[in-house]
N, C-alpha and C. Protein backbone atom coordinates (compact mmCIF):
# COMPACT_ATOMS: atom_id res chain seq x y z
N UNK A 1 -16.75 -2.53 97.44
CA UNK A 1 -16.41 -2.80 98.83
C UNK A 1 -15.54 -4.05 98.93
N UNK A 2 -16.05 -5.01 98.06
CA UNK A 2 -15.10 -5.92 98.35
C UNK A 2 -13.89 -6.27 97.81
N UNK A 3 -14.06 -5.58 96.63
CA UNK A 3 -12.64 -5.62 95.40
C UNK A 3 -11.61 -4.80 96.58
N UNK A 4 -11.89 -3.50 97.30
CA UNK A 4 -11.07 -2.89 97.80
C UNK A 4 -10.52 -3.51 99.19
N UNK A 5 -11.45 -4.13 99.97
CA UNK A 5 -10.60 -4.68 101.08
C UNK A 5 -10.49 -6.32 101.15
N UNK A 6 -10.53 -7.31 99.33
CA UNK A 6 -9.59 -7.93 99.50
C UNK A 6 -8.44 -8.96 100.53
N UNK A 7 -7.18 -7.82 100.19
CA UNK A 7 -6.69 -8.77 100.97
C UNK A 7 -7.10 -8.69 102.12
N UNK A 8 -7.68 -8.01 103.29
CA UNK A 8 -7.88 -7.91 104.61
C UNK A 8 -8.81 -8.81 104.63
N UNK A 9 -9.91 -9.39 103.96
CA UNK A 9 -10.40 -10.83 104.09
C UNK A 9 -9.76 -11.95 104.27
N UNK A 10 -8.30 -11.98 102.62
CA UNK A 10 -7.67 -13.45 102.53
C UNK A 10 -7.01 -13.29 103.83
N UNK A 11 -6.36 -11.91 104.89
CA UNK A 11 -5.65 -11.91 105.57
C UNK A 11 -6.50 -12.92 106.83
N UNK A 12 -7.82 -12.38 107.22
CA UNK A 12 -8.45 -12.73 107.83
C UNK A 12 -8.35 -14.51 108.30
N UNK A 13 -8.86 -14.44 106.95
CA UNK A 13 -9.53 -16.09 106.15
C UNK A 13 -8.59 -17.12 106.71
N UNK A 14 -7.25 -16.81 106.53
CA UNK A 14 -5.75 -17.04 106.42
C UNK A 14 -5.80 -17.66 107.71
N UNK A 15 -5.73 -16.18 108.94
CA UNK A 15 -5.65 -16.17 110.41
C UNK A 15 -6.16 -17.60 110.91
N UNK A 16 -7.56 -17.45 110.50
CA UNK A 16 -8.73 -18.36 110.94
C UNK A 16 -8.31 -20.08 110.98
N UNK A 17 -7.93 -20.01 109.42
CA UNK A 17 -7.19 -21.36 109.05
C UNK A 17 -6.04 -21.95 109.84
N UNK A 18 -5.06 -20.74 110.09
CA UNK A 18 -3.60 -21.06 110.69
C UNK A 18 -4.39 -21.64 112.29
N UNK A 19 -4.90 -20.70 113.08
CA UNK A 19 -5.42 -20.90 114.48
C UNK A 19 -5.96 -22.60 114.41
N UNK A 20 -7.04 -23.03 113.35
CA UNK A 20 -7.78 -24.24 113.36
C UNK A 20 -6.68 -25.50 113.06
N UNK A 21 -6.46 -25.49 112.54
CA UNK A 21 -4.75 -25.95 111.86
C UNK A 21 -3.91 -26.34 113.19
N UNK A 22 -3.59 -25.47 114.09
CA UNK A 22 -2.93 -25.42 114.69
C UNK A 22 -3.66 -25.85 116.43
N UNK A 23 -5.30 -25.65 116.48
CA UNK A 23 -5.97 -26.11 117.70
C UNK A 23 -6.06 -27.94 117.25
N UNK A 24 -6.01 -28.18 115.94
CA UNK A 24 -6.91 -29.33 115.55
C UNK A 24 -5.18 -30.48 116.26
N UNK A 25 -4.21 -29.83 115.82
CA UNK A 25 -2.55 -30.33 116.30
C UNK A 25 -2.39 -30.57 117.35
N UNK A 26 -2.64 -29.31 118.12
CA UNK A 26 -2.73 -29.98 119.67
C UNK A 26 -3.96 -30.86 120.39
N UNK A 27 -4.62 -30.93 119.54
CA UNK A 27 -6.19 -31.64 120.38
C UNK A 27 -5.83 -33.45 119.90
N UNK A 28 -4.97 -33.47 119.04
CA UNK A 28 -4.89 -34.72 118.57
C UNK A 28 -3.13 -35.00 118.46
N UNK A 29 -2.27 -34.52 118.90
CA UNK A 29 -1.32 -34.79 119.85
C UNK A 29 -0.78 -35.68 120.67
N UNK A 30 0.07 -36.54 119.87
CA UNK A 30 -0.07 -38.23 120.80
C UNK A 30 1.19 -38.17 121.73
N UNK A 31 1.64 -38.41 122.66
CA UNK A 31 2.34 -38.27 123.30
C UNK A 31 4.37 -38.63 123.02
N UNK A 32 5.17 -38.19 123.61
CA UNK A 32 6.31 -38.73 122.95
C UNK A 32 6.20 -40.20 123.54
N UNK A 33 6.52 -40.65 124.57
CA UNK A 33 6.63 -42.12 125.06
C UNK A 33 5.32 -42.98 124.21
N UNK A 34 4.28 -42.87 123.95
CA UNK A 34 3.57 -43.90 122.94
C UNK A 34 3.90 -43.30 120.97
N UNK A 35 4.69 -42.23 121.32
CA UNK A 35 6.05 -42.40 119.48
C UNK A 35 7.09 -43.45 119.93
N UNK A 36 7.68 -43.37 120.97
CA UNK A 36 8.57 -43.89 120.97
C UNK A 36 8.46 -45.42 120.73
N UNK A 37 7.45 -45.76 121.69
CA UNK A 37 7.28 -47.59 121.96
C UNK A 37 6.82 -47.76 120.47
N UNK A 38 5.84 -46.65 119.69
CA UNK A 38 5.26 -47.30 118.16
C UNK A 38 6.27 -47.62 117.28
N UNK A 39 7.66 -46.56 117.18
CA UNK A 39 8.44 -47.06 116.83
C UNK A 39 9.44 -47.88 116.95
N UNK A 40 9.91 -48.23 118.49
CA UNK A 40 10.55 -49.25 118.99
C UNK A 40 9.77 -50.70 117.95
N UNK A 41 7.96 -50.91 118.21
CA UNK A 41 7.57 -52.00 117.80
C UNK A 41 7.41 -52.40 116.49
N UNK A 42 7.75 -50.83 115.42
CA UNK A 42 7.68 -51.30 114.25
C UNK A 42 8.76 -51.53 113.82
N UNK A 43 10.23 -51.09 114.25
CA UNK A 43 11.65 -50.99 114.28
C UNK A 43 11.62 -53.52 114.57
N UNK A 44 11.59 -54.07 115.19
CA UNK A 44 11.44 -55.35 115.83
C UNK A 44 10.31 -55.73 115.00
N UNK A 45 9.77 -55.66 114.44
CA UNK A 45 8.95 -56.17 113.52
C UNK A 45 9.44 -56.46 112.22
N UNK A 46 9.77 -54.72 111.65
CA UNK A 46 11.11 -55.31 110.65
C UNK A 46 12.05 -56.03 111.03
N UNK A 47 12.68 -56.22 112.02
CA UNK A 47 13.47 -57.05 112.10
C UNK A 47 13.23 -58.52 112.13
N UNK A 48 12.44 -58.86 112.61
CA UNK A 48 12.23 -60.02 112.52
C UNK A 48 11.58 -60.48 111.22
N UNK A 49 10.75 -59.78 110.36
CA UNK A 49 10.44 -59.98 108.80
C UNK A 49 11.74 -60.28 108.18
N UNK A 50 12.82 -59.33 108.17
CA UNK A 50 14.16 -59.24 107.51
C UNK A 50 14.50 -61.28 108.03
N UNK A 51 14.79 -61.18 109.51
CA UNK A 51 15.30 -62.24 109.68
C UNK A 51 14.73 -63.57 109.27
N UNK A 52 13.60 -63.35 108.81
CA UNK A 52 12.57 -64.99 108.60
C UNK A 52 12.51 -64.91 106.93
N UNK A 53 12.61 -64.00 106.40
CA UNK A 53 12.99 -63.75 105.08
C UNK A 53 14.58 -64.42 104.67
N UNK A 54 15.59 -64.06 105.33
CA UNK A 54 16.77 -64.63 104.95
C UNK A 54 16.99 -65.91 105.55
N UNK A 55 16.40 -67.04 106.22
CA UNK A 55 16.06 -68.12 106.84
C UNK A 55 15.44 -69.16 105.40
């Protein structure tokens, strides 16, 4: 029974994974405007390392 339906398990198995995978993405989903400012503040951080470094 199980040698024969196989793949219709991994197919299953698969499904299950992709769906969780993909609920766990949106549940933890950070917004674009707090990407943006994280990188604005790490973008000015290097910069100012760079600049106190060549000082």
């Amino acid at each position: 029974m199980l040698a024969k339906n196989w793949k219709q398990i991994g197919f299953v198995i698969l499904i299950i994974a992709i769906l969780f995978n993909i609920t766990i993405k949106l549940i933890n989903k950070s917004s674009l405007k707090s990407e943006i400012q994280n990188s604005a503040q790490y973008m000015l951080e290097q910069e100012e390392n760079n600049n106190n470094i060549g000082k």
